[in-house]
C-alpha atoms as a PDB file:
ATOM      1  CA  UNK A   1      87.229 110.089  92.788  1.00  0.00           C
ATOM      2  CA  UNK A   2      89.218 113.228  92.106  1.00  0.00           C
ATOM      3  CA  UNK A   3      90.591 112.084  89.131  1.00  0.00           C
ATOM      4  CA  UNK A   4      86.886 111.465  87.900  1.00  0.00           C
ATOM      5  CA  UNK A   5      86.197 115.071  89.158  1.00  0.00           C
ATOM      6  CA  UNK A   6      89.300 116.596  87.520  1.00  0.00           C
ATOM      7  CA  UNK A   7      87.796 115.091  83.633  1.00  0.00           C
ATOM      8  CA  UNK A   8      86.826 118.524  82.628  1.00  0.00           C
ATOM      9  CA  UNK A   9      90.014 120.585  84.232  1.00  0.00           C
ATOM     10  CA  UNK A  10      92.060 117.691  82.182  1.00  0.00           C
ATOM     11  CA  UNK A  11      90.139 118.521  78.767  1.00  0.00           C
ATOM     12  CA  UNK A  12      90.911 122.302  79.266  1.00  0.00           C
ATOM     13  CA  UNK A  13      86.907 123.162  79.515  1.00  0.00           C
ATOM     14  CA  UNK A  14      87.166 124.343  82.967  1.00  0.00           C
ATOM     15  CA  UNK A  15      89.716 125.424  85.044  1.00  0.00           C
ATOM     16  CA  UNK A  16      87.957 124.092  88.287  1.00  0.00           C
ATOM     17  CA  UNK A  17      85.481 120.953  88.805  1.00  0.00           C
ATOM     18  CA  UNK A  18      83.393 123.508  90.081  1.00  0.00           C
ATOM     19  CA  UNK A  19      82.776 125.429  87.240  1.00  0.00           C
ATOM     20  CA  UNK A  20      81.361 122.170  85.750  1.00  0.00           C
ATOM     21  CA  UNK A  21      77.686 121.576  86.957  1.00  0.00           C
ATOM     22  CA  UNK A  22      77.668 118.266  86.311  1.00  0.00           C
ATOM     23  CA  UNK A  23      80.388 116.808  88.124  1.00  0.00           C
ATOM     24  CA  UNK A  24      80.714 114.827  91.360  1.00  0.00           C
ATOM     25  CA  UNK A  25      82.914 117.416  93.166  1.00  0.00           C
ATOM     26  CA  UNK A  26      79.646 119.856  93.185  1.00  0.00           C
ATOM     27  CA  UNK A  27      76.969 116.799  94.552  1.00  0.00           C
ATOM     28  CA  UNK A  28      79.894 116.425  97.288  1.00  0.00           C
ATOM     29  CA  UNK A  29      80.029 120.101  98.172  1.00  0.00           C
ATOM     30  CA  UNK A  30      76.285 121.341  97.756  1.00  0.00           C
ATOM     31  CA  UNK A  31      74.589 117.938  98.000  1.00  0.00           C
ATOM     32  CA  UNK A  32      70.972 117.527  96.724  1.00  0.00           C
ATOM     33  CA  UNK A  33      68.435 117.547  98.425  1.00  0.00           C
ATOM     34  CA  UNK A  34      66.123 116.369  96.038  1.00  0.00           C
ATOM     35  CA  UNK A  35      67.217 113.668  92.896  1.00  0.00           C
ATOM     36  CA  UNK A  36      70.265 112.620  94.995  1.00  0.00           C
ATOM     37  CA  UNK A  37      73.055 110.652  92.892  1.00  0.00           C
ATOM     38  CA  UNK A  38      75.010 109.968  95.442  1.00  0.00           C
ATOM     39  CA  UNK A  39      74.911 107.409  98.952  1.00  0.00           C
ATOM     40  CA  UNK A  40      76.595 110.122 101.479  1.00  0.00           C
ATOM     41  CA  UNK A  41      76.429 108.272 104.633  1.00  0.00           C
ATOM     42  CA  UNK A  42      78.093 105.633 102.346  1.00  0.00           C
ATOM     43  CA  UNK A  43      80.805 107.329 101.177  1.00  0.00           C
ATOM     44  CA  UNK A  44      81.437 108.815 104.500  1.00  0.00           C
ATOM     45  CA  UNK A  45      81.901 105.177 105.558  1.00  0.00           C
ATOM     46  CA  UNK A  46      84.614 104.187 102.787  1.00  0.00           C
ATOM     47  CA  UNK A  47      86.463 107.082 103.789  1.00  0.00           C
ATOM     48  CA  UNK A  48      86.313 106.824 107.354  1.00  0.00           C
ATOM     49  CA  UNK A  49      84.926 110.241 107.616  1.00  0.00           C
ATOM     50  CA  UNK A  50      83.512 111.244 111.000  1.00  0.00           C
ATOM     51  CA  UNK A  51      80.998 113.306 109.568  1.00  0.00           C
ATOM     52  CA  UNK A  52      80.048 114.564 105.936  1.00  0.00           C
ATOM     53  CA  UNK A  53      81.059 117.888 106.955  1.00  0.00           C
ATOM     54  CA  UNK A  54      84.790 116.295 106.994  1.00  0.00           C
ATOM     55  CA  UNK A  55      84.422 114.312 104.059  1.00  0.00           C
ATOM     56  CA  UNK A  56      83.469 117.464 102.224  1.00  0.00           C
ATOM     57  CA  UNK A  57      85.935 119.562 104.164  1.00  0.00           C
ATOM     58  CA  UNK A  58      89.003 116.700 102.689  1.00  0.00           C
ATOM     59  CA  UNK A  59      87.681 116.052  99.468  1.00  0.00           C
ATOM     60  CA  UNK A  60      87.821 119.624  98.863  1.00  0.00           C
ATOM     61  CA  UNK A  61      91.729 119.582  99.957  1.00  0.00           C
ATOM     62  CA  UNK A  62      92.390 116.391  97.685  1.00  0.00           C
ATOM     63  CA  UNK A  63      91.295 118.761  94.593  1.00  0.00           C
ATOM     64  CA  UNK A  64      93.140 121.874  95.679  1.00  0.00           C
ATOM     65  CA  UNK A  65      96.617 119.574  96.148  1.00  0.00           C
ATOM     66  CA  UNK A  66      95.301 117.270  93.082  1.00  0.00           C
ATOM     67  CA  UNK A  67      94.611 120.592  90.792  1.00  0.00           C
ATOM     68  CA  UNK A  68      98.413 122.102  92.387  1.00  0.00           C
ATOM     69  CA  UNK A  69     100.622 119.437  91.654  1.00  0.00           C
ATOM     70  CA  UNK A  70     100.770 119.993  88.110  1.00  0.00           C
ATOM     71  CA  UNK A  71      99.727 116.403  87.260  1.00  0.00           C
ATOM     72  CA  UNK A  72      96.785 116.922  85.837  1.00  0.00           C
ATOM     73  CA  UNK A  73      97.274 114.421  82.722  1.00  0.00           C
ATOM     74  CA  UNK A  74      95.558 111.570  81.855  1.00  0.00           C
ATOM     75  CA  UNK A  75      96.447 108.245  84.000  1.00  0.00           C
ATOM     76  CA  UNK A  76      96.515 105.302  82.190  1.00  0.00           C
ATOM     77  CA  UNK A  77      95.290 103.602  85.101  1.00  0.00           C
ATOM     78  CA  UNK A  78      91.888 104.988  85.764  1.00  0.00           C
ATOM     79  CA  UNK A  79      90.977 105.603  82.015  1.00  0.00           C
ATOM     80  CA  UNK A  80      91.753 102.052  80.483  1.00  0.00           C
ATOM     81  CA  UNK A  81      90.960 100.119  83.084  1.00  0.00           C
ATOM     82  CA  UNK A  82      87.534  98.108  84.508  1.00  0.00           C
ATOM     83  CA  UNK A  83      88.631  98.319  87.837  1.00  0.00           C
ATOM     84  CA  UNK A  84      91.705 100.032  89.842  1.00  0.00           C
ATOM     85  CA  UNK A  85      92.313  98.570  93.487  1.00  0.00           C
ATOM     86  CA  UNK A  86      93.910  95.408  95.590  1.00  0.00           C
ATOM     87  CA  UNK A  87      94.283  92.481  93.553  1.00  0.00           C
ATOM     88  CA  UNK A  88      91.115  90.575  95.503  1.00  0.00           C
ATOM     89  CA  UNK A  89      88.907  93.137  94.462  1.00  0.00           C
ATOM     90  CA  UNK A  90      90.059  92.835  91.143  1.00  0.00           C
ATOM     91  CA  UNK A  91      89.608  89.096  90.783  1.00  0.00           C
ATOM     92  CA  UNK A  92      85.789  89.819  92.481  1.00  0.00           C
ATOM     93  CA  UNK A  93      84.753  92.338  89.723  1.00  0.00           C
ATOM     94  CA  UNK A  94      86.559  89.860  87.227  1.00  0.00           C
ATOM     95  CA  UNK A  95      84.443  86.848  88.391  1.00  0.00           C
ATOM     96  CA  UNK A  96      80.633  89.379  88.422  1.00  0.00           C
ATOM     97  CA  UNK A  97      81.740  90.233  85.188  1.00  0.00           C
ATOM     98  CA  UNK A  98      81.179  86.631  84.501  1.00  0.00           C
ATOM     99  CA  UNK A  99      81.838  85.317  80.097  1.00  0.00           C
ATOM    100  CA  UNK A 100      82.790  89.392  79.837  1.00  0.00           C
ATOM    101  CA  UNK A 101      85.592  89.191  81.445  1.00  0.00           C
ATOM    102  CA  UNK A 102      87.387  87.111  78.722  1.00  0.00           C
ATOM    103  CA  UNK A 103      90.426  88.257  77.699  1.00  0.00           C
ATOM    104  CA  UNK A 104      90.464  90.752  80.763  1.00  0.00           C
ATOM    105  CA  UNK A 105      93.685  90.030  83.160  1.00  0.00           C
ATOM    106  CA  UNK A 106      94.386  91.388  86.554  1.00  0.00           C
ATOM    107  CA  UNK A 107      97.748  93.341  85.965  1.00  0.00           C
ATOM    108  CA  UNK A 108     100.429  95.445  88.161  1.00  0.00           C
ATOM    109  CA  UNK A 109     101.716  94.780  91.717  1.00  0.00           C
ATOM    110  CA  UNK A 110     102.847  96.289  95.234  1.00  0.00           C
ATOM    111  CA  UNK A 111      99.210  96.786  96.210  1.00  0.00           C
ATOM    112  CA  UNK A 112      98.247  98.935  92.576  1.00  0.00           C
ATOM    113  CA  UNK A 113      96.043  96.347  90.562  1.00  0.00           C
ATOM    114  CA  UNK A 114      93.787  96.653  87.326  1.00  0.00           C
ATOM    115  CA  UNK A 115      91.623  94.745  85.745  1.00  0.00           C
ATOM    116  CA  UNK A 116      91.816  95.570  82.016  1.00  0.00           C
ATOM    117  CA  UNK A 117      92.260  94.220  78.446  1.00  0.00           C
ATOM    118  CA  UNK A 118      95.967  92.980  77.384  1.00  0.00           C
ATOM    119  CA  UNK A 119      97.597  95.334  75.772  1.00  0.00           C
ATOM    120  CA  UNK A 120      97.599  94.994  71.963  1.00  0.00           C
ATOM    121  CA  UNK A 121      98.434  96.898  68.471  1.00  0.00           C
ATOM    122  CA  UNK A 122      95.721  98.241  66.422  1.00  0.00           C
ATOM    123  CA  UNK A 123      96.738  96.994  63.038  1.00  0.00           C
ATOM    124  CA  UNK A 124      98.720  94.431  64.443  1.00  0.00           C
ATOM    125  CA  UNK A 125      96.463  91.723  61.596  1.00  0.00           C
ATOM    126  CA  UNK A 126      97.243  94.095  58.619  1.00  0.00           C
ATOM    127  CA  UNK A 127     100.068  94.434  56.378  1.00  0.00           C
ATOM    128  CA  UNK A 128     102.166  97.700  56.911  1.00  0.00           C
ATOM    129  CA  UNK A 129     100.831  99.446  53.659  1.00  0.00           C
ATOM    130  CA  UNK A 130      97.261  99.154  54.637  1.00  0.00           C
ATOM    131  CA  UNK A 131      97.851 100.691  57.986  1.00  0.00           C
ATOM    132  CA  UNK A 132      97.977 104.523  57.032  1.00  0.00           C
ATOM    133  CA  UNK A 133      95.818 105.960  54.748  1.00  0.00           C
ATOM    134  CA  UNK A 134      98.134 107.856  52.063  1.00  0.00           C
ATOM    135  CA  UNK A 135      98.004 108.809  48.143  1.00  0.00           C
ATOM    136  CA  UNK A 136      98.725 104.662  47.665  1.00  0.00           C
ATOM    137  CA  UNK A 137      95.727 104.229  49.252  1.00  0.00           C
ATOM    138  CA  UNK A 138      93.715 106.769  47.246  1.00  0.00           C
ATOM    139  CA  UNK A 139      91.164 107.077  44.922  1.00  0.00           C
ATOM    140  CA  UNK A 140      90.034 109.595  42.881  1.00  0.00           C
ATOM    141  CA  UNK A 141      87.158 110.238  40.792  1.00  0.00           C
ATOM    142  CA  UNK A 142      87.047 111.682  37.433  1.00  0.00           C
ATOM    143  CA  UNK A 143      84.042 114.428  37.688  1.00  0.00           C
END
């Protein structure tokens, strides 16, 4: 969730998830009251929150130390993957997905699992002078 939050910080548009309106870490700290995107008495229940007002009190710690680490590049994990958790999850998401999840695999181990697509080459089909685009590759009109 605080990587998701941290998308703008990574690109360099903002220097804090709050200075992006449109961004979960502001619908967690000045919830709607009106056009509400988010389930908060659900996500204070995944969490094992007490209350919102601690939910919003630690998700607003998880950014600070998230945003203070210095590792604020992009994680393969979360940004190539259909779903990041425990390997049953995985294979549950896997089987909704249903004829879509062909060719998807549950990788990793030690409790960090992701669904995602193998791995593979672009260009791995094409001969080696086709693959960049240089003078060879070139044409150019008489005008």
């Amino acid at each position: 969730m605080v990587y998701i939050d941290a998308n703008m910080v990574r690109a360099g548009v903002v220097n804090h998830p709050s200075m992006w309106l449109f961004c979960g870490y502001n619908e967690i700290q000045h919830p709607r009251k009106r056009n509400v995107l988010i389930d908060y008495e659900l996500l204070v229940g995944l969490f094992g929150n007490g209350s919102y007002d601690q939910l919003r009190s630690s998700h607003k710690d998880w950014v600070k130390e998230y945003l203070g680490n210095g590792a604020k590049e992009r994680q393969d994990q979360w940004t190539s993957s259909i779903a990041v958790g425990s390997k049953s999850f995985g294979q549950t998401i896997k089987e909704r997905f249903g004829f879509k999840a062909i060719g998807r695999d549950i990788q990793g181990g030690d409790g960090a699992y992701q669904l995602r697509e193998s791995a593979a080459l672009y260009g791995a089909h094409f001969k080696a002078e086709k693959r960049v685009i240089g003078p060879e590759n070139t044409y150019f009109w008489d005008l």
